[in-house]
Protein backbone atom coordinates (compact mmCIF):
# COMPACT_ATOMS: atom_id res chain seq x y z
CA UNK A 1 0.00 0.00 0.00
CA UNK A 2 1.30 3.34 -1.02
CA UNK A 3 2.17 5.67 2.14
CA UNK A 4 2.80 9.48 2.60
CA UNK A 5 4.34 11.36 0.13
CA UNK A 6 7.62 13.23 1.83
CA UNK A 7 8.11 17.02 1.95
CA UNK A 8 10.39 17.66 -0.96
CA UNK A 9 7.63 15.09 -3.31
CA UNK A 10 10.70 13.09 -4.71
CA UNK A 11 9.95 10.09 -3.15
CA UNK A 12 6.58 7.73 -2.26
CA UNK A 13 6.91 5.33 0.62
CA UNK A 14 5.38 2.31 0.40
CA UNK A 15 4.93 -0.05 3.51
CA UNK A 16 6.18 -3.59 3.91
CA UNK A 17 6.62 -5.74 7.09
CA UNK A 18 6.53 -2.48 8.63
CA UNK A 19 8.99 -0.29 7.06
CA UNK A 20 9.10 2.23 4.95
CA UNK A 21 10.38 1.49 1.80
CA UNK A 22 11.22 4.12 -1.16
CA UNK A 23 9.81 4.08 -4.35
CA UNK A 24 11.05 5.96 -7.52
CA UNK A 25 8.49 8.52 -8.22
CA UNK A 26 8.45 11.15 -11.00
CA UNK A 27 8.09 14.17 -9.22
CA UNK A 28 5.51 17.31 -10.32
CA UNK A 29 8.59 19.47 -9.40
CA UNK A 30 11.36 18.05 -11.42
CA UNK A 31 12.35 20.18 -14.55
CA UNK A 32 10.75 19.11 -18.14
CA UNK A 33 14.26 17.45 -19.70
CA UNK A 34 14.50 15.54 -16.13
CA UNK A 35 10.54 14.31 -17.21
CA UNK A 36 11.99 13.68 -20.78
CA UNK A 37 15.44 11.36 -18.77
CA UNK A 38 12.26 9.65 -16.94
CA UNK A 39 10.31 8.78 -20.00
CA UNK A 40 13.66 7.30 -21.35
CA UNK A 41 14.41 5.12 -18.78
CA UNK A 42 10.63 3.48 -18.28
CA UNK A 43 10.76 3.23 -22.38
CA UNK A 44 10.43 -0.58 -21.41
CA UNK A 45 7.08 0.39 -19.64
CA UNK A 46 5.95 2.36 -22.53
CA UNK A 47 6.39 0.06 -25.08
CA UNK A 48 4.60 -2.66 -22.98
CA UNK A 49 1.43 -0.46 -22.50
CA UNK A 50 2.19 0.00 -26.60
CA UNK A 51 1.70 -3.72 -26.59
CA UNK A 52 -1.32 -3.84 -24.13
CA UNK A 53 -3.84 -1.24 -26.04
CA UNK A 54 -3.04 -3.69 -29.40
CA UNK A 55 -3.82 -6.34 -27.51
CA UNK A 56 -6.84 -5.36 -25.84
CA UNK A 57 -8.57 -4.29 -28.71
CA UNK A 58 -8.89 -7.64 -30.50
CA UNK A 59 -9.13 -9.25 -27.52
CA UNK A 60 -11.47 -12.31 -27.60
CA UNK A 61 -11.27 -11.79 -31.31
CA UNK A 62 -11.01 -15.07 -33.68
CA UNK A 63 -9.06 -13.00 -36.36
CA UNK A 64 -7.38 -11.11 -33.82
CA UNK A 65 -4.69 -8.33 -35.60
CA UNK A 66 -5.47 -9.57 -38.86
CA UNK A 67 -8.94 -7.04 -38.24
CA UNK A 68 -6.30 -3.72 -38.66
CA UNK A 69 -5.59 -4.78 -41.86
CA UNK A 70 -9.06 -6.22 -43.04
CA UNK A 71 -11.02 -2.66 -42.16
CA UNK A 72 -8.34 -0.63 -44.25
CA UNK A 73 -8.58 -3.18 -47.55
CA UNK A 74 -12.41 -3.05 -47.02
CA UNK A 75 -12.62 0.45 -46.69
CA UNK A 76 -10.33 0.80 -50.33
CA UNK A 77 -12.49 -1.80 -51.87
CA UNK A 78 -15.74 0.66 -51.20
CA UNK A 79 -14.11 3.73 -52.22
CA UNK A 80 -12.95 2.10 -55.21
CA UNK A 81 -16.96 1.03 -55.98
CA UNK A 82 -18.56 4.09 -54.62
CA UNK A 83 -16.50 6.81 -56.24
CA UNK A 84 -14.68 5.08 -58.92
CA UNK A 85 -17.61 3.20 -60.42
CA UNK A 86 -20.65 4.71 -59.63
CA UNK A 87 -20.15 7.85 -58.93
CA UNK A 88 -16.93 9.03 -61.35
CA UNK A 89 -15.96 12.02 -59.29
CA UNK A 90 -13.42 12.51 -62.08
CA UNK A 91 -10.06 11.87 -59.60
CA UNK A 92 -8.58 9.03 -60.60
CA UNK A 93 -8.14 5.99 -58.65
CA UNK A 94 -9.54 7.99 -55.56
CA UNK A 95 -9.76 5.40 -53.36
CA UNK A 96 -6.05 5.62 -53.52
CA UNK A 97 -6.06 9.29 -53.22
CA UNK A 98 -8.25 9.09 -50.36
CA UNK A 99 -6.54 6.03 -48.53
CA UNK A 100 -3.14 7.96 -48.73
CA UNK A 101 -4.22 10.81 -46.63
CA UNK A 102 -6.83 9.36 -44.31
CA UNK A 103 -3.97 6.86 -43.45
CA UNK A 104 -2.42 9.80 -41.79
CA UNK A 105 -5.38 11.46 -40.39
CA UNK A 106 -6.56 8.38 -38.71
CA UNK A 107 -3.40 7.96 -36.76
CA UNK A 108 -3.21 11.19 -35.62
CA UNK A 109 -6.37 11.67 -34.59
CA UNK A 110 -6.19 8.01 -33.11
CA UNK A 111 -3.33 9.49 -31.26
CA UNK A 112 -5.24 12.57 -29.78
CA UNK A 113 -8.11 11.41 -28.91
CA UNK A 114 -6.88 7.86 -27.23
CA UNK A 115 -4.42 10.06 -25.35
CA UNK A 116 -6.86 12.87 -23.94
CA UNK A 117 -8.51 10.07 -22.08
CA UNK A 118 -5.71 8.04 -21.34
CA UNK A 119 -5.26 8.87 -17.79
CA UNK A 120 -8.80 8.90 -16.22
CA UNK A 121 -8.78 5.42 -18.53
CA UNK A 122 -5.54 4.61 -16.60
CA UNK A 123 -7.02 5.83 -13.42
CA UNK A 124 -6.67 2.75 -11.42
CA UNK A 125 -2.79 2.31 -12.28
CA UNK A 126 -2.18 6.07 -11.57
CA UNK A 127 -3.16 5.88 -8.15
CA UNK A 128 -1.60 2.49 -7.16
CA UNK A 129 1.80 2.77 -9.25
CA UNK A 130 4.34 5.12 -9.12
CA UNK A 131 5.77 5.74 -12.74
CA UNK A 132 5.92 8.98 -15.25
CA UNK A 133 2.13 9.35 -15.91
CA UNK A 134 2.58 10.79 -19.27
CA UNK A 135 3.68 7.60 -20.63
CA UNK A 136 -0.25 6.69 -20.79
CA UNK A 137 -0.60 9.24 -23.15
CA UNK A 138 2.70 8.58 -24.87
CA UNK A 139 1.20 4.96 -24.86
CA UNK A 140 -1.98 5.94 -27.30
CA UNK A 141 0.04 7.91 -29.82
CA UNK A 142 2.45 4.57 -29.94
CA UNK A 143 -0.52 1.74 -30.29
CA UNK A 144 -2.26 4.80 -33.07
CA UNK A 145 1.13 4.76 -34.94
CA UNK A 146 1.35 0.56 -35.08
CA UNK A 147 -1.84 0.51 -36.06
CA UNK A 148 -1.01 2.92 -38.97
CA UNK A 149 1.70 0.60 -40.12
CA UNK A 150 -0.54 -2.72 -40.29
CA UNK A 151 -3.08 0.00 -42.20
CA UNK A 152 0.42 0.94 -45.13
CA UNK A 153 0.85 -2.44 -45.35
CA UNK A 154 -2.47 -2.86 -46.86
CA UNK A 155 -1.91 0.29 -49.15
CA UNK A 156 0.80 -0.69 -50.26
CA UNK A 157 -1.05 -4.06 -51.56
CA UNK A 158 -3.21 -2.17 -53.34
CA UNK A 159 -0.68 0.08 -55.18
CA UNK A 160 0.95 -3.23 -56.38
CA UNK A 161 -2.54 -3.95 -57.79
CA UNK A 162 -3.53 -1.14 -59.28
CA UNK A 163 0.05 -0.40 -60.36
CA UNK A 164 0.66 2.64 -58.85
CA UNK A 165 4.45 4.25 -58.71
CA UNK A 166 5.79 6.06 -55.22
CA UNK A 167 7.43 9.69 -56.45
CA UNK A 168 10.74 8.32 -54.76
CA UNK A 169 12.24 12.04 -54.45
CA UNK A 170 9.16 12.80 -51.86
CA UNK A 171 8.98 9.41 -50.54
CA UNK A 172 12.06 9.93 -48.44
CA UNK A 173 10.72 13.23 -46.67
CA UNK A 174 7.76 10.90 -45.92
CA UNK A 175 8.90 9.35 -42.67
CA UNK A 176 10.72 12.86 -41.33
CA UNK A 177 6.66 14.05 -41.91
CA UNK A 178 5.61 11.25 -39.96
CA UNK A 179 7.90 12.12 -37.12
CA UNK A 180 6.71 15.38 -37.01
CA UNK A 181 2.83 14.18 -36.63
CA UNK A 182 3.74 11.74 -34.30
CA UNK A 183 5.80 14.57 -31.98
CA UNK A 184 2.67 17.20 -32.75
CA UNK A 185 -0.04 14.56 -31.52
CA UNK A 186 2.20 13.38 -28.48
CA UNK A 187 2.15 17.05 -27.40
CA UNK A 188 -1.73 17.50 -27.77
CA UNK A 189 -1.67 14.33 -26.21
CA UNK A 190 0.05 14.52 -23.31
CA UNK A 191 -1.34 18.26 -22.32
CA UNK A 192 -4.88 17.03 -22.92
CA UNK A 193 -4.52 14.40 -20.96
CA UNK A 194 -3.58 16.26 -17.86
CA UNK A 195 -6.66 18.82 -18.60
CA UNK A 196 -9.30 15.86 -18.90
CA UNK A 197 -8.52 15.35 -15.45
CA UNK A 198 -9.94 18.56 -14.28
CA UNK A 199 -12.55 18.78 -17.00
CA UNK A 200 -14.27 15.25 -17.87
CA UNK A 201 -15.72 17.39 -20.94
CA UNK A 202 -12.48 17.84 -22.54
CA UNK A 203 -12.47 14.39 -24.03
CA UNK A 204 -16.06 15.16 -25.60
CA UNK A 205 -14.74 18.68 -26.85
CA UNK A 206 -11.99 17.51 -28.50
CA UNK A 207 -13.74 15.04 -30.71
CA UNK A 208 -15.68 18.11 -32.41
CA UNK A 209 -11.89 19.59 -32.60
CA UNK A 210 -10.90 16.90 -34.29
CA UNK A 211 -14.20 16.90 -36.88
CA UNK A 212 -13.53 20.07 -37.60
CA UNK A 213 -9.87 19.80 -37.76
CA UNK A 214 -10.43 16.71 -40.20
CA UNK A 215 -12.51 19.37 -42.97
CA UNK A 216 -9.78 21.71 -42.26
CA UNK A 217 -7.15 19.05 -43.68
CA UNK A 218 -7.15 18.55 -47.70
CA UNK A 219 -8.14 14.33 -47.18
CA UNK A 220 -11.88 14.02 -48.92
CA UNK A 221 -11.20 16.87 -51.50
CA UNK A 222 -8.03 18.62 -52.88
CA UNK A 223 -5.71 21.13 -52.29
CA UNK A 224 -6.50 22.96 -55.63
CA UNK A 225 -10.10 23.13 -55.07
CA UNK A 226 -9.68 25.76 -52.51
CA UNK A 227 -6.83 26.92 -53.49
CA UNK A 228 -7.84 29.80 -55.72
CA UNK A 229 -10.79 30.66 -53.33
CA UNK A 230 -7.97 30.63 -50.64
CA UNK A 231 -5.41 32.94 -52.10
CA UNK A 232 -8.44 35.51 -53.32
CA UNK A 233 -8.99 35.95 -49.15
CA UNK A 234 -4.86 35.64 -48.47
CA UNK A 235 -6.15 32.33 -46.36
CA UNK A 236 -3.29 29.83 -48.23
CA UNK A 237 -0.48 30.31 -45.37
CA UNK A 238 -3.10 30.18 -42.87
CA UNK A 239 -4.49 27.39 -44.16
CA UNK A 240 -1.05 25.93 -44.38
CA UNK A 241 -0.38 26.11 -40.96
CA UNK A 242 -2.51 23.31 -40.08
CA UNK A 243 0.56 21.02 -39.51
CA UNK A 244 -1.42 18.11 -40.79
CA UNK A 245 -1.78 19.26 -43.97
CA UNK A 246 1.77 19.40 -45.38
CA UNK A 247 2.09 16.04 -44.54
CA UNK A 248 -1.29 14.43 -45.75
CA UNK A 249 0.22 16.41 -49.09
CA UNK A 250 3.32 14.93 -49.04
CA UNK A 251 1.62 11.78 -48.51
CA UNK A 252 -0.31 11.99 -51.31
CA UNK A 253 2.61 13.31 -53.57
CA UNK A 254 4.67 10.31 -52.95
CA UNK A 255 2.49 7.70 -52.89
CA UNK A 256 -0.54 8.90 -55.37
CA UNK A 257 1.21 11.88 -57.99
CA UNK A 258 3.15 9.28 -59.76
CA UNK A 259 -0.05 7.33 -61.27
CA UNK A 260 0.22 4.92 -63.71
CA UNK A 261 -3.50 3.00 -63.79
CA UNK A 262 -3.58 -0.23 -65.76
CA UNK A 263 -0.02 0.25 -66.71
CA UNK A 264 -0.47 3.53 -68.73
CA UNK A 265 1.45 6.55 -68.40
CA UNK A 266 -0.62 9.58 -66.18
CA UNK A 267 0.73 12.18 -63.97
CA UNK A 268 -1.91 13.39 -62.37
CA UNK A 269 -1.09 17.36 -62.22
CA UNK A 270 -4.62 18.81 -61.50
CA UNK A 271 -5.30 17.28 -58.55
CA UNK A 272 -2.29 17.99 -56.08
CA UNK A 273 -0.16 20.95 -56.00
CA UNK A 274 3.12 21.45 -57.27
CA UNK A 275 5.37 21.61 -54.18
CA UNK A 276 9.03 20.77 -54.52
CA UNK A 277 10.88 17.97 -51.90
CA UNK A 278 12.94 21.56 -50.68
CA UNK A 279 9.15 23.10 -49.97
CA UNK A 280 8.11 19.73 -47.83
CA UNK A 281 12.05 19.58 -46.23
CA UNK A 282 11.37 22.90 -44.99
CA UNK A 283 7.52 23.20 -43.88
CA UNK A 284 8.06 19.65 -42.39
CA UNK A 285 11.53 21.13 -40.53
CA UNK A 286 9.30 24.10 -39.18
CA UNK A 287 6.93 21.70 -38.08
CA UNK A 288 9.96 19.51 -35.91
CA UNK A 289 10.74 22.44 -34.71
CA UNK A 290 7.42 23.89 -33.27
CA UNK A 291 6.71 20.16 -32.45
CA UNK A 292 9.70 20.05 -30.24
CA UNK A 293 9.11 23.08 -28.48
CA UNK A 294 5.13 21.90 -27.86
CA UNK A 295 5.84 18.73 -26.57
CA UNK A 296 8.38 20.30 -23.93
CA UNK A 297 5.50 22.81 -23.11
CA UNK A 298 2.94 19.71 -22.62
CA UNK A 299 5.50 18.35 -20.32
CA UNK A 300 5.60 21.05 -17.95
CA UNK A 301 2.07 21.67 -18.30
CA UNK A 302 1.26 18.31 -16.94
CA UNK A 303 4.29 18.19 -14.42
CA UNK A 304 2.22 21.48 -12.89
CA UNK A 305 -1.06 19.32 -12.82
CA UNK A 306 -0.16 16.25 -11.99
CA UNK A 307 0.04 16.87 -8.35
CA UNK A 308 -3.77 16.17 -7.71
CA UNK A 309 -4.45 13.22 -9.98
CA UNK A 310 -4.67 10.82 -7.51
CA UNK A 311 -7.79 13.14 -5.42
CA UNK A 312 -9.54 13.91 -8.65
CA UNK A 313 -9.23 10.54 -10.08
């Protein structure tokens, strides 16, 4: 059983046989890069509550993980139908179009949203466990990221089939992009988390954010249909600092531009703008950067919180 907390709140003592034994607790009143050394050294933790979200959600399941990958090639099957077939929007393949953003989307909202609740979801092993809390959050954005991967897997399948080409100069820049999502959403994460504490209707808020933040991101319609209608208001920079976008765009540059369908030559130049590798390098290095600097402001953010979990949860 956990005991009192001593003065300088470095330390928890937990009884046994009766003495007082010290545990290692992360302390709301250590600085944010001795939170960051923390994190490091329970990466073993986090990686096992990485593991334990996966596993929990198929749990019971006959197909088990093979569901993450059966949802994404069903979903591509019925975009392919629906828009392709029936409907002819006029953008080619757009199942792929659409998988190759909403593959990002989906993991970073996954990320978000899983987080913001994480620790009232966690509530029992916050109060009964010392260890840095913020790896719960940290623990959503990982299982949202895995997920993504069993999800490329599948796209990747299905640009083998339908024979489409990655743009290899912006496929490289792909993964920095992904880092940069990744860091964004682990900030949002790990500062909503602490919030949701206080305010239960946090959680609820932020998936309307995140609705409106999806219609804010170019994933169900293109760039260049608002870009004219953006530039006659001087919107296109603002609308460009969504930090999703330049990444759903790279996305969609490497793994959809270069189009070849049923082995005939198309570059498809109307439907995605014509930013260079440099232009990604640099919006995506802007993006590390403010990343960076929001993730060590989440940190201290929920260092200053923290201190009341335990009463509130």
């Amino acid at each position: 059983m956990l005991g009192q907390r001593d003065p300088d709140a470095k330390t928890v003592f937990a009884r046994d046989d009766g003495g007082d034994l010290p545990i290692h607790l992360v302390s709301p009143r250590i600085g944010v890069f001795q939170r960051l050394s923390s994190i490091w050294k329970h990466r073993g933790l986090l990686f096992s509550l990485v593991g334990k979200e996966i596993r929990v959600k198929y749990k019971n399941s006959f197909l088990g993980f093979a569901w993450s990958m059966l949802n994404p090639a069903m979903y591509i099957l019925i975009y392919y139908i629906v828009f392709q077939k029936i409907l002819r929007n006029g953008i080619p393949l757009f199942a792929i179009y659409l998988s190759t953003g909403l593959l990002i989307w989906n993991m970073f909202q996954a990320g978000v949203q899983g987080g913001t609740g994480s620790i009232v979801g966690g509530a029992g092993l916050v109060k009964k466990v010392a260890f840095p809390r913020e790896i719960l959050a940290l623990a959503s954005v990982g299982a949202a990221f895995v997920f993504f991967l069993f999800q490329v897997v599948v796209l990747v399948i299905f640009l083998v089939i339908f024979r489409v080409a990655p743009a290899l100069n912006y496929l490289w820049i792909l993964p920095i992009g992904l880092l940069a999502i990744l860091i964004i959403a682990s900030a949002l994460a790990v500062f909503l988390s602490a919030v949701n504490v206080y305010l239960r209707d946090m959680q609820h808020l932020v998936e309307l954010l995140m609705l409106a933040w999806f219609w804010a991101t170019p994933v169900v319609y293109t760039y260049l249909t608002l870009q004219v209608a953006l530039a006659h208001h001087g919107l296109t920079q603002l609308y460009l600092l969504n930090p999703v976008t330049p990444v759903v765009l790279l996305s969609q540059r490497a793994l959809y531009a270069k189009l070849s369908p049923m082995g005939t030559n198309h570059q498809i130049v109307h439907v995605l703008p014509n930013f260079s590798p440099m232009w990604f390098l640099q919006a995506i290095g802007i993006e590390l950067v403010v990343g960076a600097v929001l993730f060590l402001a989440a940190l201290y953010v929920f260092s200053r919180l923290e201190g009341n979990f335990a009463e509130e949860l």
